[in-house]
C-alpha atoms as a PDB file:
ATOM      1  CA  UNK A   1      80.404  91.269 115.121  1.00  0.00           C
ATOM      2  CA  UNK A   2      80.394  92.656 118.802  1.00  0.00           C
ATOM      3  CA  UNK A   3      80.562  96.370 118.739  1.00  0.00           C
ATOM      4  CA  UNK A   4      83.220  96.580 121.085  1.00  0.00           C
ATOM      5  CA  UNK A   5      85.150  95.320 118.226  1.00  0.00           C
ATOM      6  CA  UNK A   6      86.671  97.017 115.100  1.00  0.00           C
ATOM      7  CA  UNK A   7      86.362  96.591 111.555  1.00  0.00           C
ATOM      8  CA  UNK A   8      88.594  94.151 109.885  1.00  0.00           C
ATOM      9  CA  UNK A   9      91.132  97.369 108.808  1.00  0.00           C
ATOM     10  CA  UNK A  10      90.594 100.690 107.737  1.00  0.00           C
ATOM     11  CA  UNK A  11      87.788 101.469 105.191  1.00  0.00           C
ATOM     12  CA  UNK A  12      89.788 103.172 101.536  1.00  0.00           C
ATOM     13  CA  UNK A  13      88.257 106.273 100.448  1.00  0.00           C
ATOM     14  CA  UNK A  14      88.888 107.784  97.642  1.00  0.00           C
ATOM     15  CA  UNK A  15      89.266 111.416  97.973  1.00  0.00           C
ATOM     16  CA  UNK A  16      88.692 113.977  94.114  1.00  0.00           C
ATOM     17  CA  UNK A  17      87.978 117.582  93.510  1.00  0.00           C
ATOM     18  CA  UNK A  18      88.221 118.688  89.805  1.00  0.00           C
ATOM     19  CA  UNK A  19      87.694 117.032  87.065  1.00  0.00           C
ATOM     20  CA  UNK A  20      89.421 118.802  84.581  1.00  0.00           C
ATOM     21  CA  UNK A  21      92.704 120.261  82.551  1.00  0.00           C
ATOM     22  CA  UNK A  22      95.643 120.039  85.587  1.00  0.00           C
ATOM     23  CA  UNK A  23      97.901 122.374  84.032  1.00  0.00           C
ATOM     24  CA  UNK A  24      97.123 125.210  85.966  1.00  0.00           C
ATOM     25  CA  UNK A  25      96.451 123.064  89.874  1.00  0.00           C
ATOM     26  CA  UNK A  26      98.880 124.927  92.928  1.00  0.00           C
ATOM     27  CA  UNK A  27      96.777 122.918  95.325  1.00  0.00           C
ATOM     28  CA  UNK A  28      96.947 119.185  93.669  1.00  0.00           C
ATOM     29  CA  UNK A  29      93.088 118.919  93.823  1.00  0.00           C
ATOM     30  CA  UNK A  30      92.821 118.338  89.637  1.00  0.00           C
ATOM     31  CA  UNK A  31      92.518 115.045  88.342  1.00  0.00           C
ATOM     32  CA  UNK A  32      92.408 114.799  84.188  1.00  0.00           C
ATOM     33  CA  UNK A  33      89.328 112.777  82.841  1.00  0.00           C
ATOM     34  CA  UNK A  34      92.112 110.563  81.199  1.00  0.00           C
ATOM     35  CA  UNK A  35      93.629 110.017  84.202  1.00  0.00           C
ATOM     36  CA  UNK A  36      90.292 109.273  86.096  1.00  0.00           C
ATOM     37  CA  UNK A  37      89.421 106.981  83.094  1.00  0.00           C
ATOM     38  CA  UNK A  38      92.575 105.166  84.013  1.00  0.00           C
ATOM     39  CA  UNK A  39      92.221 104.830  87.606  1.00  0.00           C
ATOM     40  CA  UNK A  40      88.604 103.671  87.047  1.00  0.00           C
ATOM     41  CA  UNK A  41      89.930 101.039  84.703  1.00  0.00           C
ATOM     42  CA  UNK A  42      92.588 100.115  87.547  1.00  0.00           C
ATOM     43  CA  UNK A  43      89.712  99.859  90.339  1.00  0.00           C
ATOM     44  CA  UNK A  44      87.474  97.298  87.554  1.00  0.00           C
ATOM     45  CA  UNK A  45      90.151  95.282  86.184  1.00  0.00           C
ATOM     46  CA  UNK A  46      90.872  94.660  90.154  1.00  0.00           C
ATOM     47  CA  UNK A  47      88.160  93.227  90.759  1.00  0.00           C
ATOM     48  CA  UNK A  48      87.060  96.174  92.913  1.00  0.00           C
ATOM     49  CA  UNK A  49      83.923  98.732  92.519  1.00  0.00           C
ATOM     50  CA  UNK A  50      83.654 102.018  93.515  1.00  0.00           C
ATOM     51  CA  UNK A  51      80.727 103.037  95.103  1.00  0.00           C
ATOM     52  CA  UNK A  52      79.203 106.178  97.382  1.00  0.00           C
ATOM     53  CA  UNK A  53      79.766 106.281 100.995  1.00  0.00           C
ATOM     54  CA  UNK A  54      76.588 105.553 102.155  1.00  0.00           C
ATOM     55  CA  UNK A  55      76.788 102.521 100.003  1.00  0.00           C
ATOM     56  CA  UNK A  56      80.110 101.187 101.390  1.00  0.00           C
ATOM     57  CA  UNK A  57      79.070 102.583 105.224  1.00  0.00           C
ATOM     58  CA  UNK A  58      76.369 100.297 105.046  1.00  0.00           C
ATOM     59  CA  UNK A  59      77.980  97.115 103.321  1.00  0.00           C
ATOM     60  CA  UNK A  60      80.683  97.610 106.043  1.00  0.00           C
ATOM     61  CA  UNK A  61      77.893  97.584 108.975  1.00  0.00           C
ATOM     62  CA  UNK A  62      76.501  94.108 107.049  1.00  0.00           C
ATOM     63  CA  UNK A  63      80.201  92.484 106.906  1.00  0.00           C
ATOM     64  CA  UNK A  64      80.524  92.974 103.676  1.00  0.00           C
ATOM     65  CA  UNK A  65      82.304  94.949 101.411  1.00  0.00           C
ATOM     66  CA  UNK A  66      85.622  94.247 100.753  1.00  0.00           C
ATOM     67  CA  UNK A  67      86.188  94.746  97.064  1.00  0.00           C
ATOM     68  CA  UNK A  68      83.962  98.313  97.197  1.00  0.00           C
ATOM     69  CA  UNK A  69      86.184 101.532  97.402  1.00  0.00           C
ATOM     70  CA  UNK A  70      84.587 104.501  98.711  1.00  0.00           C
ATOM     71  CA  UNK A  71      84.894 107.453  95.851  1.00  0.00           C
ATOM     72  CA  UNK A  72      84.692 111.154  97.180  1.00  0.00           C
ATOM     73  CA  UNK A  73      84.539 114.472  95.382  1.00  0.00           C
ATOM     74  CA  UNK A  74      84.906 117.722  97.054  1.00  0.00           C
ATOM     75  CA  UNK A  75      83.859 120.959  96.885  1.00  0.00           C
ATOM     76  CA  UNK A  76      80.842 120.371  94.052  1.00  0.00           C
ATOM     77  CA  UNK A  77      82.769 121.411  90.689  1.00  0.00           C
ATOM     78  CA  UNK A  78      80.475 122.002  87.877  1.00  0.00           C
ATOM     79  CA  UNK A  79      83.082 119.373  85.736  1.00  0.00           C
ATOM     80  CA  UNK A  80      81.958 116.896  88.491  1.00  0.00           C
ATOM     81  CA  UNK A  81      78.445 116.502  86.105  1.00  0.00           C
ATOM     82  CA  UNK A  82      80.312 117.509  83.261  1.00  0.00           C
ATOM     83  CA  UNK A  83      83.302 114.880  83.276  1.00  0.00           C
ATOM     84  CA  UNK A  84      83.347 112.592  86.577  1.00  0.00           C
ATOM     85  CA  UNK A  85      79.511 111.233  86.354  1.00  0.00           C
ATOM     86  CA  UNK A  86      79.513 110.156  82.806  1.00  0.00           C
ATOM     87  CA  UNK A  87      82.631 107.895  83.338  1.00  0.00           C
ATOM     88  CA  UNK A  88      81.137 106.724  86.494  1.00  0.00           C
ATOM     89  CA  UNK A  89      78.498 105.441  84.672  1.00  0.00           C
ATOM     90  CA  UNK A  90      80.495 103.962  82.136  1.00  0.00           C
ATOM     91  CA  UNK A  91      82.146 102.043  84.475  1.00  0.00           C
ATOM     92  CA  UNK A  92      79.071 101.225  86.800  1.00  0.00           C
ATOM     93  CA  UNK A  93      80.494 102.916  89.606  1.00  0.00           C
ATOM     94  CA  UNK A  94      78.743 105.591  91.965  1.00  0.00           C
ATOM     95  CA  UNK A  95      80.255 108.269  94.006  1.00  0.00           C
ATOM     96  CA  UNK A  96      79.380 111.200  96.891  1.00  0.00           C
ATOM     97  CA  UNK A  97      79.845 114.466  95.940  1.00  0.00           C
ATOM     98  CA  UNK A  98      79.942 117.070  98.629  1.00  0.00           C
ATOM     99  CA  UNK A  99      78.830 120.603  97.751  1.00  0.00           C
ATOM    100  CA  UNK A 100      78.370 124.200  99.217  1.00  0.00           C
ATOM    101  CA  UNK A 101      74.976 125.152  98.876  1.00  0.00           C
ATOM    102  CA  UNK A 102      76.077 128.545  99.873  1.00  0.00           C
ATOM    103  CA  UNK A 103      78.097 129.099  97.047  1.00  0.00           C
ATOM    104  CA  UNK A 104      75.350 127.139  93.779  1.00  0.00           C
ATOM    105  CA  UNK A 105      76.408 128.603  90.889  1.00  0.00           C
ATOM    106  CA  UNK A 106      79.673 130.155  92.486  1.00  0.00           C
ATOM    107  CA  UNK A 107      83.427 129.890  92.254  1.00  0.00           C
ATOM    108  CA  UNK A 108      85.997 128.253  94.392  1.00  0.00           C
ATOM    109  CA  UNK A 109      87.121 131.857  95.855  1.00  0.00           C
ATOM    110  CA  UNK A 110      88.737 130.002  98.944  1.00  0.00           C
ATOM    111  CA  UNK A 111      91.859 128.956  96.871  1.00  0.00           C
ATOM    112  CA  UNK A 112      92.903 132.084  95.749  1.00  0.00           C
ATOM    113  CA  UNK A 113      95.411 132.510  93.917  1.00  0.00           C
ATOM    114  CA  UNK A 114      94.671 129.352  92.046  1.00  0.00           C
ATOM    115  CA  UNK A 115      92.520 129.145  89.057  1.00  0.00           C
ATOM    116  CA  UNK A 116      88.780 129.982  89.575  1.00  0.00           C
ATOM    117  CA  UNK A 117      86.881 127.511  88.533  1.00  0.00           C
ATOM    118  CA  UNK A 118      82.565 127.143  88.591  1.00  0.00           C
ATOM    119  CA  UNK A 119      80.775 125.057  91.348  1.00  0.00           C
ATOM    120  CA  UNK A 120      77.262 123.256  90.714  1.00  0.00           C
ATOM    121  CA  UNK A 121      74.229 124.865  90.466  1.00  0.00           C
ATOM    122  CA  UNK A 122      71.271 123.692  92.351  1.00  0.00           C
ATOM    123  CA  UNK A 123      70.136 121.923  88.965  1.00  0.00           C
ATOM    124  CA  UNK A 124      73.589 120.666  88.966  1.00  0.00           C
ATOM    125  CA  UNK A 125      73.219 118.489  91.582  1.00  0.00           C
ATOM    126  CA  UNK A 126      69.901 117.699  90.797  1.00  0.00           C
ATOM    127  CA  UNK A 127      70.821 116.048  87.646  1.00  0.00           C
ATOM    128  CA  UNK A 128      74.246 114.561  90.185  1.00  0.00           C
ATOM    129  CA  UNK A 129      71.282 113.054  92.245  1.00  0.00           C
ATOM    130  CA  UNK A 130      69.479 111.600  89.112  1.00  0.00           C
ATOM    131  CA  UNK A 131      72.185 109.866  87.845  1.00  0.00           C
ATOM    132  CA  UNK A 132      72.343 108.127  91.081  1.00  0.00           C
ATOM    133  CA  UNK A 133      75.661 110.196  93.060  1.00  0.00           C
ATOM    134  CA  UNK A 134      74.946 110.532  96.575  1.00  0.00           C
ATOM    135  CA  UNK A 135      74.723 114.290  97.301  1.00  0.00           C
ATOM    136  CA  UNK A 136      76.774 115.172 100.916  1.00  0.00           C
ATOM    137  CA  UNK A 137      77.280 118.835 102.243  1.00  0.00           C
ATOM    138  CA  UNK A 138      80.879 120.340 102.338  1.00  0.00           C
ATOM    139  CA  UNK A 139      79.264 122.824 104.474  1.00  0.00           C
ATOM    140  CA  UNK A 140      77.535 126.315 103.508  1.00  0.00           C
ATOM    141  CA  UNK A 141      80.862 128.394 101.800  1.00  0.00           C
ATOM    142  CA  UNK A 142      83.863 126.341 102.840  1.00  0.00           C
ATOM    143  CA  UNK A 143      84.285 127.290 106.102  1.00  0.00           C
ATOM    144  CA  UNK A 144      87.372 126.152 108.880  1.00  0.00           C
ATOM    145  CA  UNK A 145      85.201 124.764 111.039  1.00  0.00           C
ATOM    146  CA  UNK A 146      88.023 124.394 113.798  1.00  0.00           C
ATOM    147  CA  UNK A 147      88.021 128.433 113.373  1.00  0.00           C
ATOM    148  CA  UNK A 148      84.473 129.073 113.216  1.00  0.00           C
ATOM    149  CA  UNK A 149      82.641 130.266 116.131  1.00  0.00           C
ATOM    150  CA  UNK A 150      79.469 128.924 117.797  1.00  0.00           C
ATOM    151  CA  UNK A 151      76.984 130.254 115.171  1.00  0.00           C
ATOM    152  CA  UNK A 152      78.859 129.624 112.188  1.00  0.00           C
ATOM    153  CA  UNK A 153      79.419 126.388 113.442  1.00  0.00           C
ATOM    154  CA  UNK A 154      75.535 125.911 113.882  1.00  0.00           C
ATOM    155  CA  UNK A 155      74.642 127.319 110.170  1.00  0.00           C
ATOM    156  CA  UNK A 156      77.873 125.546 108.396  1.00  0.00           C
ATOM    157  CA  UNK A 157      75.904 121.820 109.439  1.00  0.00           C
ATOM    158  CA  UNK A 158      72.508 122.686 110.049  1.00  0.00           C
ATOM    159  CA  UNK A 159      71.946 125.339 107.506  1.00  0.00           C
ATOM    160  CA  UNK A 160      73.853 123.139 104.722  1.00  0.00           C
ATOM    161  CA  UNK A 161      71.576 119.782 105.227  1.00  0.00           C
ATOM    162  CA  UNK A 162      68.619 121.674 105.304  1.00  0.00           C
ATOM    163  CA  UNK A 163      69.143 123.823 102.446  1.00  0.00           C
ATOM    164  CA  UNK A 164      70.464 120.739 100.527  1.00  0.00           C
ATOM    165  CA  UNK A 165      67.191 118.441 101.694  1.00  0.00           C
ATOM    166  CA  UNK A 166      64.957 120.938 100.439  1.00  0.00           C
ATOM    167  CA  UNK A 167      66.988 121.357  96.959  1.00  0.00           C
ATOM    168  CA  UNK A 168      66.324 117.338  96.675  1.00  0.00           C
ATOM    169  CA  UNK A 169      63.283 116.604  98.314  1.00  0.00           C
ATOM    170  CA  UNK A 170      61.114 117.012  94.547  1.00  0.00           C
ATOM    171  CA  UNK A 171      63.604 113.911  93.272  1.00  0.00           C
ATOM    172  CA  UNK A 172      62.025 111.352  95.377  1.00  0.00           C
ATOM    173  CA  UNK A 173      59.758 113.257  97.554  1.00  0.00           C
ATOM    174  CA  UNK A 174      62.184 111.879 101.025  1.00  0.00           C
ATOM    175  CA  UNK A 175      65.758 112.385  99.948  1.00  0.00           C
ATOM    176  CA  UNK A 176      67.670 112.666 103.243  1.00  0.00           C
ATOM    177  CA  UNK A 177      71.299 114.315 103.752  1.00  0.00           C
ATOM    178  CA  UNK A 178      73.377 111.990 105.429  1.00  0.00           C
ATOM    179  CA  UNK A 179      77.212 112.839 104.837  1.00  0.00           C
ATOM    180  CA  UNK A 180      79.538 115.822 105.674  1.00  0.00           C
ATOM    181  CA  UNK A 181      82.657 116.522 104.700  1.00  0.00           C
ATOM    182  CA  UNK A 182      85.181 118.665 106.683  1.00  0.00           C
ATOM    183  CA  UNK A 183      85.813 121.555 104.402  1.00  0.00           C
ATOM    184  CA  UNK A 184      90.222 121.329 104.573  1.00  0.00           C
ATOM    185  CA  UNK A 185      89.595 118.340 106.157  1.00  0.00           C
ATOM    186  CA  UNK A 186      90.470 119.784 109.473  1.00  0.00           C
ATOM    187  CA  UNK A 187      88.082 118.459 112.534  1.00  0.00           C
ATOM    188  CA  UNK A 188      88.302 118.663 116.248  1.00  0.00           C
ATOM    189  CA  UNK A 189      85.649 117.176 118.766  1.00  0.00           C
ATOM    190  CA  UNK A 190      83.642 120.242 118.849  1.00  0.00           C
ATOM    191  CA  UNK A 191      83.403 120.414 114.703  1.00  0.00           C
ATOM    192  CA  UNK A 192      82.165 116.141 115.235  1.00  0.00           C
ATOM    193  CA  UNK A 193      79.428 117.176 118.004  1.00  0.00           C
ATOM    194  CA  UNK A 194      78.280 119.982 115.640  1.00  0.00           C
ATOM    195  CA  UNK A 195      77.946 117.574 112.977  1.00  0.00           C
ATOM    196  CA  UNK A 196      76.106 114.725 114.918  1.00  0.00           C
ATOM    197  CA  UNK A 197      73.771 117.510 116.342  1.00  0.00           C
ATOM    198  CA  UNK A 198      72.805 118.657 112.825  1.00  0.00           C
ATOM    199  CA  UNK A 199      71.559 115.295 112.089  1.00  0.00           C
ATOM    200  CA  UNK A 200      73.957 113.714 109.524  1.00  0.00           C
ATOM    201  CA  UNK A 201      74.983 109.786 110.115  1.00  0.00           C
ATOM    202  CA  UNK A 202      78.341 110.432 108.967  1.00  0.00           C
ATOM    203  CA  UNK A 203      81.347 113.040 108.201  1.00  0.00           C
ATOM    204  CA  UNK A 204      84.751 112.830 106.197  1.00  0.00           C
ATOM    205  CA  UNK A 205      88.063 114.073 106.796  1.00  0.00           C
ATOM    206  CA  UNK A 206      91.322 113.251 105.908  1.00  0.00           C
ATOM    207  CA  UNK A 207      93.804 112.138 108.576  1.00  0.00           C
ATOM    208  CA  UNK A 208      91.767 112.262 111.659  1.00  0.00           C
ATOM    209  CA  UNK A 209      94.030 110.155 113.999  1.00  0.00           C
ATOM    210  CA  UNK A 210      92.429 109.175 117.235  1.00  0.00           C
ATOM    211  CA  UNK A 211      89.058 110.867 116.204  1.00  0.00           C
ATOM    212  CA  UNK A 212      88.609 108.142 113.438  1.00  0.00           C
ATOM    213  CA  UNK A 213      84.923 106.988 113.423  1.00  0.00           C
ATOM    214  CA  UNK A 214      81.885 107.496 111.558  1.00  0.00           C
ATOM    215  CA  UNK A 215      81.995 111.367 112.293  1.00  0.00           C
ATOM    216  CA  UNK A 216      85.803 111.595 111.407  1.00  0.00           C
ATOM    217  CA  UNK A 217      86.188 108.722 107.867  1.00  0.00           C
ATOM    218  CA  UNK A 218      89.842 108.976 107.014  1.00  0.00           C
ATOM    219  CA  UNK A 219      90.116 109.482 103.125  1.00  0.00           C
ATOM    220  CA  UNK A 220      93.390 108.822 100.581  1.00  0.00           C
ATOM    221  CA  UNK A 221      93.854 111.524  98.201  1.00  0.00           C
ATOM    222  CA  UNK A 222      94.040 111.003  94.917  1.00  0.00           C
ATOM    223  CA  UNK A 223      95.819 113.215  92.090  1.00  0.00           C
ATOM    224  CA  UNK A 224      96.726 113.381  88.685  1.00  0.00           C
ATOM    225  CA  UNK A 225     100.098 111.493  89.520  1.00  0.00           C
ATOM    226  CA  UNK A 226      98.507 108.772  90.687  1.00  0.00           C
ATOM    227  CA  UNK A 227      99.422 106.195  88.063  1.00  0.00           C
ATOM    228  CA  UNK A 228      98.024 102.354  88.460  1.00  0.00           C
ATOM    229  CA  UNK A 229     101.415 101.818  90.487  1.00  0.00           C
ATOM    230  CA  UNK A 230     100.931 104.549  93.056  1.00  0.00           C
ATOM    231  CA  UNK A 231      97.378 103.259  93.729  1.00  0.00           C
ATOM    232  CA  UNK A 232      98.349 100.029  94.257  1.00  0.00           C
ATOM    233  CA  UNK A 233     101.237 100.989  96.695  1.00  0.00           C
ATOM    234  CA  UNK A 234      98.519 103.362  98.058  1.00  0.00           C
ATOM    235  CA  UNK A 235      95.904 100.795  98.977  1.00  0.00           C
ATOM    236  CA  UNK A 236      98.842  98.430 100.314  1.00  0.00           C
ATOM    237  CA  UNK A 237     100.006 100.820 102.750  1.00  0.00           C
ATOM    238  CA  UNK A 238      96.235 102.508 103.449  1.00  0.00           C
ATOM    239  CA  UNK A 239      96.182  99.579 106.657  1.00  0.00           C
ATOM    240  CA  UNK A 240      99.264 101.115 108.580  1.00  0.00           C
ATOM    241  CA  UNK A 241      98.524 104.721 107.783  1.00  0.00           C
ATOM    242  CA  UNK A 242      94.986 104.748 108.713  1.00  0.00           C
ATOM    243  CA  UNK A 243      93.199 103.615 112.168  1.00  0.00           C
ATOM    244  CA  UNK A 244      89.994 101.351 111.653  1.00  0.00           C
ATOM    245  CA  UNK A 245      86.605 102.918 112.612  1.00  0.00           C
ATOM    246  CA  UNK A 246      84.939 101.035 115.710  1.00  0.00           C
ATOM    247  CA  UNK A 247      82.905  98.139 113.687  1.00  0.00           C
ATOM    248  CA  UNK A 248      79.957  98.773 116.248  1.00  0.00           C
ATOM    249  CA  UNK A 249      79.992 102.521 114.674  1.00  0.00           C
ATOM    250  CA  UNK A 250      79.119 101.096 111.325  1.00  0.00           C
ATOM    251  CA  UNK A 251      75.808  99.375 112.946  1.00  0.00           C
ATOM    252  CA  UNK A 252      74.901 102.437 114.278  1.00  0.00           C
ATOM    253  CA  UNK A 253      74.780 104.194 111.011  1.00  0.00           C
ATOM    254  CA  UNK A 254      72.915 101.495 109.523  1.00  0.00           C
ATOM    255  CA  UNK A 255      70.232 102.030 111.896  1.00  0.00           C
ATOM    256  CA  UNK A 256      70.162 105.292 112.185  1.00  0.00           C
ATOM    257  CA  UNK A 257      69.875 105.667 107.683  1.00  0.00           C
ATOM    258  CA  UNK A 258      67.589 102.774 107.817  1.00  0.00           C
ATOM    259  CA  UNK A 259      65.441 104.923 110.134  1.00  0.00           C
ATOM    260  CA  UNK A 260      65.337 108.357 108.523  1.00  0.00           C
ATOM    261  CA  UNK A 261      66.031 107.498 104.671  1.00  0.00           C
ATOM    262  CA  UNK A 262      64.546 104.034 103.624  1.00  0.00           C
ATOM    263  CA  UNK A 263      63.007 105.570 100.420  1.00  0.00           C
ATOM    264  CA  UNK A 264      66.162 107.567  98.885  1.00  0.00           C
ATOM    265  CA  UNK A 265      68.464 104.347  99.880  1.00  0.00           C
ATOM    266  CA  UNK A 266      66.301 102.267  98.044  1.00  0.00           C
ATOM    267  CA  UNK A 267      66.622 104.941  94.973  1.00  0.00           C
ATOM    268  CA  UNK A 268      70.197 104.720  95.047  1.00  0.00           C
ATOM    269  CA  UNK A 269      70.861 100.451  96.164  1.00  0.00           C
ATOM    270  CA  UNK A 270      68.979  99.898  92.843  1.00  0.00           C
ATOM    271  CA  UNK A 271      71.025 102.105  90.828  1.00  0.00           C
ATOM    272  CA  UNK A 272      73.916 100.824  92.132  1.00  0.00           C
ATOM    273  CA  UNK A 273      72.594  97.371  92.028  1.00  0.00           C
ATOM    274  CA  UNK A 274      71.341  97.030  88.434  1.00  0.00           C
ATOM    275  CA  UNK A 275      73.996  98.948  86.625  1.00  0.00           C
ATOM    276  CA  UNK A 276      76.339  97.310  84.628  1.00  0.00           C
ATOM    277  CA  UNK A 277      80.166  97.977  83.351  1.00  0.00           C
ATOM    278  CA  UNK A 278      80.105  98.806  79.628  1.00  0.00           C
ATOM    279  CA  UNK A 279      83.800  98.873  79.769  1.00  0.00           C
ATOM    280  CA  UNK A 280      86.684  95.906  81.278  1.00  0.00           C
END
C-alpha cells in the first residue's frame, strides 16, 4: 500500500480503566468483571480477537488485521492483574496496560473526590508483562501534558520509558517501551513531538481529530453500560466518528519496533500466537 495512502478506516480501540465493583464510579472509568466477561464473550463469538496495540499496530502495517480489536487499560489499577488478565487469558486475548511509574504502589489521587483505589506495583506489572500484556507508560503521575511546562514535559515521556525499561529489562533481558498514552487523553502537537523525542513508536488518545496518527490513536471508551448492543452500534458507527491514521504511518512503526525490540516482540507474537480460547 503506498504511504501516501490511508488505512482502509479507522483502527477500534478499546479504551478500560478499573476492573472492579462500579457502584461507587463519578468518572465512568469502572467496568465490572461480569460485564468485561460479557463483552469478551461478544468480541469471540464475533469472530473478532482482542489483542495489544503493538500487536494490532503491526498487523495493520502488514494489511492485516481486520477481525483484531485493540484493548486498552489506563492508569495501571492493581484489579488490572487481579481481574482483567485472568479473563484475558481465558479468552486468549492480550491487552496494553498503561501505568504511572511515578505513582507504583500508589492511588489514583488525580480523581478526587472519587473512590481511591490502588495502582500496580512494580511487581505488578512484572507479573502484567509475564502473562504476556504489553506494558505502555501513562506518563510519570498523570500529568496534563497540554499544561505541563517544558521540563515536565521532558520527565512525563522520557523519565516514564526509562524508568519502565529498566523495571522490565530482567523479563527478557531487551524489553523495549513502545506506547504512550495521553494521561486525560488531551494532546496538542507539542505533547506528540515530546513523545516522538522520548523514543516511543506510538501514543493514544481519545478524540484527536486532525492530529490522528500513530502519535495521536483515537480510542472508543468502553463502560459498564456497554451491553453487546451498544458495542455493536459502537463499532458500526467507530468509521464516521473517527479519522483513519495515514497507512504509510503504520509502516513506519513497523520498522522502527522491528529495529529497537525484535526480542520482546517475539516474547509477546508467541504468546499471542499459541494461546488458545478455553471459552466460546
Amino acid at each position: 500500500m503506498p504511504a501516501d495512502t490511508v488505512s482502509a478506516g479507522p483502527l477500534w480501540a478499546a479504551m478500560y480503566h478499573s476492573v472492579a465493583d462500579p457502584t461507587d464510579d463519578p468518572y465512568r472509568v469502572t467496568v465490572s468483571p461480569d460485564r468485561l466477561e460479557r463483552q469478551l464473550r461478544w468480541l469471540r463469538r464475533r469472530g473478532l480477537t482482542g489483542v495489544s496495540m503493538d500487536r494490532l499496530l503491526r498487523a495493520r502495517a502488514e494489511g492485516r488485521g481486520a477481525g483484531l480489536i485493540g484493548l486498552t487499560f489506563d492508569d495501571g489499577y492493581a484489579d488490572f492483574l487481579e481481574q482483567a488478565v485472568p479473563l484475558l487469558r481465558r479468552y486468549a486475548f492480550t491487552a496494553t496496560v498503561f501505568v504511572l511509574p511515578g505513582r507504583l504502589g500508589g492511588t489514583n489521587e488525580w480523581d478526587s473526590p472519587g473512590p481511591c483505589k490502588p495502582l500496580l506495583t512494580a511487581d505488578g506489572i512484572r507479573a502484567a508483562a509475564r502473562a504476556g500484556m504489553e506494558i505502555g507508560s501513562h506518563g510519570l503521575r498523570h500529568t496534563d501534558l497540554t499544561k505541563a511546562d517544558d521540563a515536565v514535559l521532558a520527565a512525563d515521556t522520557a523519565r516514564s520509558r526509562e524508568l519502565l525499561r529498566e523495571l522490565l529489562q530482567d523479563l527478557t533481558g531487551r524489553h523495549e517501551v513502545a506506547g504512550y498514552c495521553y494521561p486525560y487523553g488531551t494532546v496538542d502537537a507539542r505533547a506528540i513531538k515530546a513523545v516522538r523525542a522520548a523514543g516511543y513508536a506510538y501514543a493514544c488518545a481519545i478524540s484527536p481529530g486532525p492530529l490522528t496518527g500513530v502519535f495521536a490513536l483515537p480510542r472508543v471508551h468502553i463502560g459498564e453500560s456497554d451491553t453487546g448492543l451498544r458495542l455493536h452500534l459502537k463499532r458500526r458507527t467507530h468509521r464516521w466518528r473517527r479519522e483513519p491514521v495515514p497507512a504509510g504511518e503504520y509502516a513506519e512503526y513497523a520498522a522502527h519496533t522491528r529495529r529497537t525490540a525484535p526480542a520482546a516482540y517475539a516474547v509477546r507474537t508467541a504468546y499471542a500466537d499459541t494461546g488458545a480460547a478455553t471459552t466460546t
